[in-house]
PDB file of N, CA and C in Angstrom:
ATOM      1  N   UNK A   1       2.049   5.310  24.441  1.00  0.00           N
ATOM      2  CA  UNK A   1       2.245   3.889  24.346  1.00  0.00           C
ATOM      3  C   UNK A   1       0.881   3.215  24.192  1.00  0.00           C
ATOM      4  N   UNK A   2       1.211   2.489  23.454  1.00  0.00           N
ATOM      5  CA  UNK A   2      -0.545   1.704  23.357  1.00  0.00           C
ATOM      6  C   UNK A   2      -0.244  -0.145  23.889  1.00  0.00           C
ATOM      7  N   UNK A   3      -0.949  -0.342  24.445  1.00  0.00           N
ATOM      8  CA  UNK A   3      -1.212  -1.541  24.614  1.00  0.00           C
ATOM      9  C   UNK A   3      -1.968  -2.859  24.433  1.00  0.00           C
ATOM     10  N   UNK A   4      -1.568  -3.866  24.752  1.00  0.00           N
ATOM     11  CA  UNK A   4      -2.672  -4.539  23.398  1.00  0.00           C
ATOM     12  C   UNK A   4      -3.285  -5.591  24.477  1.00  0.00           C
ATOM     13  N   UNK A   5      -4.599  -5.964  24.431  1.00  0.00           N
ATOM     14  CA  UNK A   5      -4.790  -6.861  24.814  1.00  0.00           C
ATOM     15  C   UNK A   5      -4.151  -8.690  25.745  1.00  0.00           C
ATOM     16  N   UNK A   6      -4.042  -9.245  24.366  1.00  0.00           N
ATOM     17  CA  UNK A   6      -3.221 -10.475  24.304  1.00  0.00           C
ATOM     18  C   UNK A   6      -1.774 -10.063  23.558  1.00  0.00           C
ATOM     19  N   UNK A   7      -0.719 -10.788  23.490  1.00  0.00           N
ATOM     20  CA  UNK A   7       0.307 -11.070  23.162  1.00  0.00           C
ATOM     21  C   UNK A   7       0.312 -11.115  21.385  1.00  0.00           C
ATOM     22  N   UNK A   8       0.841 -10.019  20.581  1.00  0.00           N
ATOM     23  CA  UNK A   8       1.137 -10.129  18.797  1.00  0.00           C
ATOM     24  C   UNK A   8       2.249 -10.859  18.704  1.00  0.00           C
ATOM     25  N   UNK A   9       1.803 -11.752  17.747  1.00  0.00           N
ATOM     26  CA  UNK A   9       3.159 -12.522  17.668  1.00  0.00           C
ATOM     27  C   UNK A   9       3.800 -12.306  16.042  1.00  0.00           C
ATOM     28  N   UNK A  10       5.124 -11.698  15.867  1.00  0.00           N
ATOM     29  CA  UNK A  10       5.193 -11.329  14.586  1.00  0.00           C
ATOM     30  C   UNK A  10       6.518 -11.900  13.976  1.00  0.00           C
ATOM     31  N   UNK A  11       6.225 -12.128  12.443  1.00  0.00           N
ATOM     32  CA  UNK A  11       7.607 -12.947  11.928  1.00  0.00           C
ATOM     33  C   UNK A  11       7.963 -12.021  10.838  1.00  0.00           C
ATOM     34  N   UNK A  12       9.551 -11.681  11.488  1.00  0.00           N
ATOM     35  CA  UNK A  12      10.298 -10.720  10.393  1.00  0.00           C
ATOM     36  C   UNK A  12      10.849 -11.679   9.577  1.00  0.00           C
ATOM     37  N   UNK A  13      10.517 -11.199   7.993  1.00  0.00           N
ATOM     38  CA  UNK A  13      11.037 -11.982   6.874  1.00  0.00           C
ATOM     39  C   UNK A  13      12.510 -12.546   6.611  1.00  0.00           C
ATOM     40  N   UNK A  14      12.661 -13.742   6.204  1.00  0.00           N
ATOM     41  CA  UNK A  14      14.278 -13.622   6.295  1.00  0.00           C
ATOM     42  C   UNK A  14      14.645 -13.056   5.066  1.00  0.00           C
ATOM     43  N   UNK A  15      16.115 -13.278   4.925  1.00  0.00           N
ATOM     44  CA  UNK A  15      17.109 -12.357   4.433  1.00  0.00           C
ATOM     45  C   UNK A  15      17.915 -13.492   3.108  1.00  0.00           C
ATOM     46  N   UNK A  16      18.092 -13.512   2.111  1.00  0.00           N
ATOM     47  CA  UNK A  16      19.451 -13.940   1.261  1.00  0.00           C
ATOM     48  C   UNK A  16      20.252 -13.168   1.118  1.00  0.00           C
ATOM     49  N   UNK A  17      21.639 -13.837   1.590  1.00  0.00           N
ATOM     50  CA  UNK A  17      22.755 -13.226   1.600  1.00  0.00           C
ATOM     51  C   UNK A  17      23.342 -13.439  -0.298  1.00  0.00           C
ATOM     52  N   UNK A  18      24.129 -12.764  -0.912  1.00  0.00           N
ATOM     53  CA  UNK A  18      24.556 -12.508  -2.125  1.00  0.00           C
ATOM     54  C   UNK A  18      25.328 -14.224  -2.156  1.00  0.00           C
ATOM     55  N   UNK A  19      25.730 -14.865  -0.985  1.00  0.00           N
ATOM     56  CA  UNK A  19      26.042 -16.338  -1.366  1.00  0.00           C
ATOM     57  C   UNK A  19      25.477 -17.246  -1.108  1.00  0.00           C
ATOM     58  N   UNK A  20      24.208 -17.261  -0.957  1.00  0.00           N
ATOM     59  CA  UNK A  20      23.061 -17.918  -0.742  1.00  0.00           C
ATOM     60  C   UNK A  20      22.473 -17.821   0.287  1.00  0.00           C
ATOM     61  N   UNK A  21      23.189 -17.804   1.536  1.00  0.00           N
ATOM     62  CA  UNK A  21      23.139 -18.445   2.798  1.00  0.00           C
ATOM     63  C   UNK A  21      21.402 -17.523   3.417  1.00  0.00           C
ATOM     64  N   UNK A  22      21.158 -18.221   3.751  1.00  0.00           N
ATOM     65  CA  UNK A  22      19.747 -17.812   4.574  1.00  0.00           C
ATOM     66  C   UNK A  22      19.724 -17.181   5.980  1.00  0.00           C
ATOM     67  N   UNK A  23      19.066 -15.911   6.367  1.00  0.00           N
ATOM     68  CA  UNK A  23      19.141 -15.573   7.464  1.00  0.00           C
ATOM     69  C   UNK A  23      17.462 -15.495   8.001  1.00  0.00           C
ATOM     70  N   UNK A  24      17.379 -16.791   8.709  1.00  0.00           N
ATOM     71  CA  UNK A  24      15.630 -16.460   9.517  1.00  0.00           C
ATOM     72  C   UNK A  24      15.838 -15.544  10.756  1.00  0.00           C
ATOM     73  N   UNK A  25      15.466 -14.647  11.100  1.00  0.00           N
ATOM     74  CA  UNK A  25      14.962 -14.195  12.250  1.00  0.00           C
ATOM     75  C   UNK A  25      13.910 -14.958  13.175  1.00  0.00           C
ATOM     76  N   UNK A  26      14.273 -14.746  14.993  1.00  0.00           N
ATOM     77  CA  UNK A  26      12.832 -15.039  15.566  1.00  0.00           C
ATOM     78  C   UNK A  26      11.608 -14.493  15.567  1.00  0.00           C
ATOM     79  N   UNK A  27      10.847 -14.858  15.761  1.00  0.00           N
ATOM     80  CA  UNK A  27       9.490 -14.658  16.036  1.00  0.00           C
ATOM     81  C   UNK A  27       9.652 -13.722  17.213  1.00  0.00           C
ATOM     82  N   UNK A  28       8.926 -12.268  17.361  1.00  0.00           N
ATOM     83  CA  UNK A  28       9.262 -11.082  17.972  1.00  0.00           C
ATOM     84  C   UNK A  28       7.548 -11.323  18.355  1.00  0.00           C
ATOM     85  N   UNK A  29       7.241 -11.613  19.829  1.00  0.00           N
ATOM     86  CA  UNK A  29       6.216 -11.218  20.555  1.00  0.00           C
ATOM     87  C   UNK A  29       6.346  -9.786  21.199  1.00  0.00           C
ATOM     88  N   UNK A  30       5.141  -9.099  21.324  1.00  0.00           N
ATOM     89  CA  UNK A  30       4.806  -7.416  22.229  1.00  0.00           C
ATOM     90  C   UNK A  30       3.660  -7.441  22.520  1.00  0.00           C
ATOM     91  N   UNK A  31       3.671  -6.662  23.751  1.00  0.00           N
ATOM     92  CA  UNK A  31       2.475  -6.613  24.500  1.00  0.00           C
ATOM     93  C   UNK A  31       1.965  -5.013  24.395  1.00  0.00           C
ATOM     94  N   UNK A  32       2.838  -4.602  23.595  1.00  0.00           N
ATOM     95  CA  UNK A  32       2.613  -2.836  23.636  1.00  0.00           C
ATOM     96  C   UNK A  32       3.453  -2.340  22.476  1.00  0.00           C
ATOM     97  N   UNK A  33       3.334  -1.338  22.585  1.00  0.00           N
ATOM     98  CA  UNK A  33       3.874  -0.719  21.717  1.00  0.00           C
ATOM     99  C   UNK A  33       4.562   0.473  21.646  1.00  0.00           C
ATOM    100  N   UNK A  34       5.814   0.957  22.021  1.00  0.00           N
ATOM    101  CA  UNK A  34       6.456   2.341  22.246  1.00  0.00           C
ATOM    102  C   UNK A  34       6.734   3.223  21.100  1.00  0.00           C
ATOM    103  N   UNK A  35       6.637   4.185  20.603  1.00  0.00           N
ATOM    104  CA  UNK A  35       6.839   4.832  19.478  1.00  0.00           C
ATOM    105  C   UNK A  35       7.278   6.233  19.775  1.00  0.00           C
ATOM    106  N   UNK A  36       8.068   6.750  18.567  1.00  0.00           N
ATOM    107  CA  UNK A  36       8.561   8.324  18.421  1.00  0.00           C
ATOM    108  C   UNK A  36       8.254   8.511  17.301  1.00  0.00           C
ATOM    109  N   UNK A  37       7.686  10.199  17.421  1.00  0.00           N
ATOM    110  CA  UNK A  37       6.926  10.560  16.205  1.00  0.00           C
ATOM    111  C   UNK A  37       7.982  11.200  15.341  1.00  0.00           C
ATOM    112  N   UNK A  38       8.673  11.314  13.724  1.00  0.00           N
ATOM    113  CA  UNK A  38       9.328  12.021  13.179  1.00  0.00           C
ATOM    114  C   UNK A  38       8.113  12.884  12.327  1.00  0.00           C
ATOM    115  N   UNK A  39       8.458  13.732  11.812  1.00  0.00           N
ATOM    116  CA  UNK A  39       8.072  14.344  10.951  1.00  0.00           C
ATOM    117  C   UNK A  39       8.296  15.672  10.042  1.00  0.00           C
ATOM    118  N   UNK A  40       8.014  15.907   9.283  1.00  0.00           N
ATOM    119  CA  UNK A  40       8.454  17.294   7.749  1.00  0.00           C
ATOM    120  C   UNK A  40       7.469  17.719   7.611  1.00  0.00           C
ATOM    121  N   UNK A  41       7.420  19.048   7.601  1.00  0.00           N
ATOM    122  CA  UNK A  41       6.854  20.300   7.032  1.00  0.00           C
ATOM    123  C   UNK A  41       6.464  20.135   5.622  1.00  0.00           C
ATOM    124  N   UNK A  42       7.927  20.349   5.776  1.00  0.00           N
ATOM    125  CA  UNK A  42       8.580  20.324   4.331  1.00  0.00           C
ATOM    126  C   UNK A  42       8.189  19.278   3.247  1.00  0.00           C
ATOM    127  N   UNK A  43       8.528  18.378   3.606  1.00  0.00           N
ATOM    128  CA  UNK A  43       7.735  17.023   2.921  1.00  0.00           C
ATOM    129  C   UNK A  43       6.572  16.425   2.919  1.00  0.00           C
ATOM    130  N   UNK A  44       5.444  17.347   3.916  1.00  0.00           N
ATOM    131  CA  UNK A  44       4.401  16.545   4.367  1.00  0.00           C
ATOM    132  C   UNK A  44       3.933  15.472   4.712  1.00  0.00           C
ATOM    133  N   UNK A  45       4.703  14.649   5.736  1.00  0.00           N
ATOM    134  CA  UNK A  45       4.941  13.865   6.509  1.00  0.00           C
ATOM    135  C   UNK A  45       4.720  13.671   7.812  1.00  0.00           C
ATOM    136  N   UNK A  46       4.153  12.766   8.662  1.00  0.00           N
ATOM    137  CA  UNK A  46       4.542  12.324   9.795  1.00  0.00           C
ATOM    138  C   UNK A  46       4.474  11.098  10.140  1.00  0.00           C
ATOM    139  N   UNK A  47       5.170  10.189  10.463  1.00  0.00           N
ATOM    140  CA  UNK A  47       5.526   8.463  11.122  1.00  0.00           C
ATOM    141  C   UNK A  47       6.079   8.068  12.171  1.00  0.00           C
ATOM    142  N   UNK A  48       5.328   7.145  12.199  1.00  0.00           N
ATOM    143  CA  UNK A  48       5.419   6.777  14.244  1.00  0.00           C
ATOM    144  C   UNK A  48       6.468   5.658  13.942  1.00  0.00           C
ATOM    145  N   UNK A  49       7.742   6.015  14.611  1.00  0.00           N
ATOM    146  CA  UNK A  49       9.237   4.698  14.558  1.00  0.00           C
ATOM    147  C   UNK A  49       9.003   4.003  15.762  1.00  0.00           C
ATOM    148  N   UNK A  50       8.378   2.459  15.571  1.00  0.00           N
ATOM    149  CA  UNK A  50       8.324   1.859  16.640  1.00  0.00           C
ATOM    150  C   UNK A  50       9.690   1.008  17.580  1.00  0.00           C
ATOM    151  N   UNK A  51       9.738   1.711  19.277  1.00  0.00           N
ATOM    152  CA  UNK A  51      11.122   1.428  19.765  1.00  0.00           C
ATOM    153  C   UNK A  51      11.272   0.015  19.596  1.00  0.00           C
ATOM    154  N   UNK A  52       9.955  -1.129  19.863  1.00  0.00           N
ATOM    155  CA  UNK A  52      10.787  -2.109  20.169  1.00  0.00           C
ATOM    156  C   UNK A  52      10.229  -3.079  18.854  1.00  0.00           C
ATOM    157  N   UNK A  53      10.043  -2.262  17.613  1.00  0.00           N
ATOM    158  CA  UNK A  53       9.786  -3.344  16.615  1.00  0.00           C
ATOM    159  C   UNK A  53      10.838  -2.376  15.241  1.00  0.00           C
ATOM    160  N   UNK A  54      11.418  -3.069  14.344  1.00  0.00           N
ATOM    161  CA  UNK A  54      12.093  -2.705  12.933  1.00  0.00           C
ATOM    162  C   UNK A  54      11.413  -2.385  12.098  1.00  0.00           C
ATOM    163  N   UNK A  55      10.171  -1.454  12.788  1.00  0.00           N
ATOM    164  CA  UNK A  55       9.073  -0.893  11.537  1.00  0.00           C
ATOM    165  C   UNK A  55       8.903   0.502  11.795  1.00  0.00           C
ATOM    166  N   UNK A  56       8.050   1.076  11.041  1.00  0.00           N
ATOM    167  CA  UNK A  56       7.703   2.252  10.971  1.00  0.00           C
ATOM    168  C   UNK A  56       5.992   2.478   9.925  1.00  0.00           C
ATOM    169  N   UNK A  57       5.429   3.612  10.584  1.00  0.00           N
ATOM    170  CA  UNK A  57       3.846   3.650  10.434  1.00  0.00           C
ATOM    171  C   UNK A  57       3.762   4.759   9.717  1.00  0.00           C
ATOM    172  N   UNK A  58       3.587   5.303   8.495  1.00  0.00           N
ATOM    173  CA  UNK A  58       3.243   6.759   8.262  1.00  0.00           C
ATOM    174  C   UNK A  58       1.689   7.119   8.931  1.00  0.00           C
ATOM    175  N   UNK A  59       1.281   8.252   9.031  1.00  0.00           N
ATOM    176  CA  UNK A  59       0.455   8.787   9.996  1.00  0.00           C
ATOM    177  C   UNK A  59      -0.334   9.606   9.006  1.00  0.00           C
ATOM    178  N   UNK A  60       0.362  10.625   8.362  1.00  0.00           N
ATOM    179  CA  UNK A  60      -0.153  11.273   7.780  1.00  0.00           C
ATOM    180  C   UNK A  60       0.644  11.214   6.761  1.00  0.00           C
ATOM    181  N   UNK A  61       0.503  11.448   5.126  1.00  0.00           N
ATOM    182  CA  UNK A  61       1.006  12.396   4.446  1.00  0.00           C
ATOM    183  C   UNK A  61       0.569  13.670   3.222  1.00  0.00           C
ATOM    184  N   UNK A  62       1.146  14.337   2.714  1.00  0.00           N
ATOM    185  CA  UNK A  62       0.550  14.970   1.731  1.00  0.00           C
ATOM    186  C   UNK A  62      -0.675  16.208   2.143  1.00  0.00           C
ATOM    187  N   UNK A  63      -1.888  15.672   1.362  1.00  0.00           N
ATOM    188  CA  UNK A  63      -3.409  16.482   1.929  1.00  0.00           C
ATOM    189  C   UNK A  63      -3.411  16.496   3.724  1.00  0.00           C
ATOM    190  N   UNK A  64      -3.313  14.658   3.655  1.00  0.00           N
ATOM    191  CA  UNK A  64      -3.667  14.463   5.040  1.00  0.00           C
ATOM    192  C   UNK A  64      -3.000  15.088   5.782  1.00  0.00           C
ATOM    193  N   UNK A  65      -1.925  15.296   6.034  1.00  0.00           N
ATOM    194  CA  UNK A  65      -1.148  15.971   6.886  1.00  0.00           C
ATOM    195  C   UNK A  65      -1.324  17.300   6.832  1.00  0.00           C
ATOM    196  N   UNK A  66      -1.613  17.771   6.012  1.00  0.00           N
ATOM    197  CA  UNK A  66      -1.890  19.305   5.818  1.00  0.00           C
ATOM    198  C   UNK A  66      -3.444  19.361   6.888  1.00  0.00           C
ATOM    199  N   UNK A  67      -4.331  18.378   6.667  1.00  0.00           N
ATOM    200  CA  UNK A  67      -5.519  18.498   7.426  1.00  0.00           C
ATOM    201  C   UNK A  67      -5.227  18.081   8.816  1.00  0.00           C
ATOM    202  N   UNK A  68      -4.392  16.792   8.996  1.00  0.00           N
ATOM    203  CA  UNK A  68      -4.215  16.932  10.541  1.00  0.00           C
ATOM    204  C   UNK A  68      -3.814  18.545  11.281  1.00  0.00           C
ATOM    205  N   UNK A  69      -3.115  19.270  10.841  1.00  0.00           N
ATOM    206  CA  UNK A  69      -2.617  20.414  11.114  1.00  0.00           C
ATOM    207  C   UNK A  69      -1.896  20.184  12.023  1.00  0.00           C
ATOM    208  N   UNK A  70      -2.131  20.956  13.488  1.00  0.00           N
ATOM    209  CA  UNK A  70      -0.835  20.405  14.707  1.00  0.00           C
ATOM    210  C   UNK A  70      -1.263  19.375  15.235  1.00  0.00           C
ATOM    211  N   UNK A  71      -1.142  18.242  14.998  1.00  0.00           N
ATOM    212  CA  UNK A  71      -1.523  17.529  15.901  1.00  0.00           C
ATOM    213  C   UNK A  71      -1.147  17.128  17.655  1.00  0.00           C
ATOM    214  N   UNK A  72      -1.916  16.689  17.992  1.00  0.00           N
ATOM    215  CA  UNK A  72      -0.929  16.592  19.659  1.00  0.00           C
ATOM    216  C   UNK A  72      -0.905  14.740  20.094  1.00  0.00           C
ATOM    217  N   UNK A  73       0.075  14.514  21.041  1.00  0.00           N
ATOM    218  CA  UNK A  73      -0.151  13.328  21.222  1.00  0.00           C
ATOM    219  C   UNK A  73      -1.087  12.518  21.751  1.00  0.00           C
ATOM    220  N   UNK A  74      -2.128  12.748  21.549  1.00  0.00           N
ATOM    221  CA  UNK A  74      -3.358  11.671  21.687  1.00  0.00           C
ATOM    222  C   UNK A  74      -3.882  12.060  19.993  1.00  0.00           C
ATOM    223  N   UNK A  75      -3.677  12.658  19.450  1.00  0.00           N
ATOM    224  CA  UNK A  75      -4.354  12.522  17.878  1.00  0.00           C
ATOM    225  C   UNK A  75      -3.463  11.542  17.722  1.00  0.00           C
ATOM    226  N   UNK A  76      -1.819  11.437  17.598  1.00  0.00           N
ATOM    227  CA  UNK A  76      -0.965  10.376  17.528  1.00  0.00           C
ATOM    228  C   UNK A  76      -1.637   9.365  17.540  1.00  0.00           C
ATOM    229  N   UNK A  77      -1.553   9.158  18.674  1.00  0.00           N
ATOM    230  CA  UNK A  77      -2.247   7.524  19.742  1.00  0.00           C
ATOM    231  C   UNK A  77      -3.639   7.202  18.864  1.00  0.00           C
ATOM    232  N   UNK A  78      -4.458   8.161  18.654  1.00  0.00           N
ATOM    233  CA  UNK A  78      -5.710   8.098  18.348  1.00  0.00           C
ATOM    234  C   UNK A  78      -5.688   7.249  16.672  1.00  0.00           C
ATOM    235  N   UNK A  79      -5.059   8.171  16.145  1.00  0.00           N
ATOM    236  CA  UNK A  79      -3.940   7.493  14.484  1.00  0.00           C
ATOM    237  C   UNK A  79      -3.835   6.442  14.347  1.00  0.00           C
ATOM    238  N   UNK A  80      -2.541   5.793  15.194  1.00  0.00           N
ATOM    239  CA  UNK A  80      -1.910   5.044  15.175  1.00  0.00           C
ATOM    240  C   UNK A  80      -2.786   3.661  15.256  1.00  0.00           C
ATOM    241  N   UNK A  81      -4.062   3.905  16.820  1.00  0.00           N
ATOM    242  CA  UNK A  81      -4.839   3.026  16.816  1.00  0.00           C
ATOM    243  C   UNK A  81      -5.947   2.521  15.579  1.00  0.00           C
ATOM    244  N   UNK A  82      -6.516   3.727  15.155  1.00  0.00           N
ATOM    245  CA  UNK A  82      -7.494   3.905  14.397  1.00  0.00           C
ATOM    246  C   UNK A  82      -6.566   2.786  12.798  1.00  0.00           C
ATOM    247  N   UNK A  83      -5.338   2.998  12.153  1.00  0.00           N
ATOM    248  CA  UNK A  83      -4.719   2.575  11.457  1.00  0.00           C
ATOM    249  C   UNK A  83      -4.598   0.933  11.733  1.00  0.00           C
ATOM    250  N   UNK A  84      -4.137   0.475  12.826  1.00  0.00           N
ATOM    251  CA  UNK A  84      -4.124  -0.909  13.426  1.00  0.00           C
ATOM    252  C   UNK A  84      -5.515  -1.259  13.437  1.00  0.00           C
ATOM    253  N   UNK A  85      -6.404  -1.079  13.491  1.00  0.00           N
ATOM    254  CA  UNK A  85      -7.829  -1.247  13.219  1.00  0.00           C
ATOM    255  C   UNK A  85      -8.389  -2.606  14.415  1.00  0.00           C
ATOM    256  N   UNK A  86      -8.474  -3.524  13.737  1.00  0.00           N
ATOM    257  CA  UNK A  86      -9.592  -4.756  14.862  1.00  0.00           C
ATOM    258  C   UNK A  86      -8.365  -6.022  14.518  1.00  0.00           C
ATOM    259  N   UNK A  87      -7.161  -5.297  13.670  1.00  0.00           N
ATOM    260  CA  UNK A  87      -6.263  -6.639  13.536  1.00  0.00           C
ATOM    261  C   UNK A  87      -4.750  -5.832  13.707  1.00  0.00           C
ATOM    262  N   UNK A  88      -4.072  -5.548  14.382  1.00  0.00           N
ATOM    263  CA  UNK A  88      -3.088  -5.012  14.597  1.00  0.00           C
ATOM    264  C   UNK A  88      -1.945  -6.027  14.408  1.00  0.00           C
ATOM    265  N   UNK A  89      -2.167  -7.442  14.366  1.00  0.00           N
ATOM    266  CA  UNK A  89      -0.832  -8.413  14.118  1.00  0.00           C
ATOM    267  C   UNK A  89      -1.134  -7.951  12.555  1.00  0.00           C
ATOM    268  N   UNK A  90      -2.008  -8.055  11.796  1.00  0.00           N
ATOM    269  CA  UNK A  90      -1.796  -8.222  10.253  1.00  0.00           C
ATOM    270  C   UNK A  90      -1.167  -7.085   9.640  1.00  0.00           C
ATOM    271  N   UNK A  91      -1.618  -5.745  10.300  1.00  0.00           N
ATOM    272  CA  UNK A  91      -1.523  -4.569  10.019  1.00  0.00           C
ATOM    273  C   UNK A  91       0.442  -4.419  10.251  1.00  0.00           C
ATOM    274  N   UNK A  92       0.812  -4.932  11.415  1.00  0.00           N
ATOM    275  CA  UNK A  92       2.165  -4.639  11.752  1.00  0.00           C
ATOM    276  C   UNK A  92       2.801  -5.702  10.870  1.00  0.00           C
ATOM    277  N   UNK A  93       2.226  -7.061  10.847  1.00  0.00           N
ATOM    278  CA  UNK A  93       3.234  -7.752  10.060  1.00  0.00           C
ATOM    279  C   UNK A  93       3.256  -7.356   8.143  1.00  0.00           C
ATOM    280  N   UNK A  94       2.314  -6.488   8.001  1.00  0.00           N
ATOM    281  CA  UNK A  94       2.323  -6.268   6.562  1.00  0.00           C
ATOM    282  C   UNK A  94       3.461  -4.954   6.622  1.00  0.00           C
ATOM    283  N   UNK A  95       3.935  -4.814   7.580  1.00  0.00           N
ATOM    284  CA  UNK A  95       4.372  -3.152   7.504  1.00  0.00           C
ATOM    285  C   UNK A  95       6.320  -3.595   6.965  1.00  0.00           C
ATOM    286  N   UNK A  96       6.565  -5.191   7.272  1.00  0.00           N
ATOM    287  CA  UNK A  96       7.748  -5.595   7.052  1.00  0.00           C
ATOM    288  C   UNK A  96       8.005  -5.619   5.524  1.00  0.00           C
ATOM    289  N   UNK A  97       9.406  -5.548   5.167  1.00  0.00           N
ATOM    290  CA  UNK A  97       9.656  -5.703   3.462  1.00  0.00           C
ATOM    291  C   UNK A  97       9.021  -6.693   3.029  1.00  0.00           C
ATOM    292  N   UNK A  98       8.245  -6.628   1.934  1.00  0.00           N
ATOM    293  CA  UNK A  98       8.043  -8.210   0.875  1.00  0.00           C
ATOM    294  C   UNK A  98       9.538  -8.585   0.658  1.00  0.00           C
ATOM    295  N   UNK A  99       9.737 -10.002   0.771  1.00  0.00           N
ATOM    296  CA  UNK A  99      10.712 -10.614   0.297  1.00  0.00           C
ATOM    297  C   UNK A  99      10.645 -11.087  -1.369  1.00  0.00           C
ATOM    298  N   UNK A 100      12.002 -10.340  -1.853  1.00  0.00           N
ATOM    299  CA  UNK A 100      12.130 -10.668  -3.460  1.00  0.00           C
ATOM    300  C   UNK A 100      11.903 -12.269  -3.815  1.00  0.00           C
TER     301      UNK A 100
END
């Protein structure tokens, strides 16, 4: 689990429904962050599914993942942070769909 400083405050994009109608979502504040790691062999893959946000982080893929090799959970953590960088609201709110 990683934790953050101050309070991210993040806005999931809204939605058009096929009859116009508009769906805004709230504004989703976290003070942390819980995650489960999936990942493929097979596909060369691994991504952190965050529990209490509707996103997801790839970690590794392809080369990279071939070079992480096994990783353990603090390379995770270590990832995940290193990826969120010195702005972790911009980083998570870019991770939502562009709206058409």
């Amino acid at each position: 689990m990683i934790t953050f400083q101050s309070p991210i405050k993040l806005q999931p994009p809204s939605i058009t429904l096929p009859d116009g109608t508009q769906i805004d979502f709230p504004l989703i504040t976290i003070t942390k962050l819980d995650y489960n790691i999936m990942y493929s062999n097979s596909g060369k893959f691994a991504k952190a599914k965050f529990s209490n946000l509707p996103l997801q982080l790839i970690l590794w893929k392809g080369d990279d993942y071939d070079a992480a090799g096994q990783f353990t959970d603090t390379d995770v953590q270590s990832r995940i942070t290193t990826i969120l960088g010195n702005n972790p609201q911009k980083v998570l709110q870019g991770l939502f769909p562009k709206q058409a």
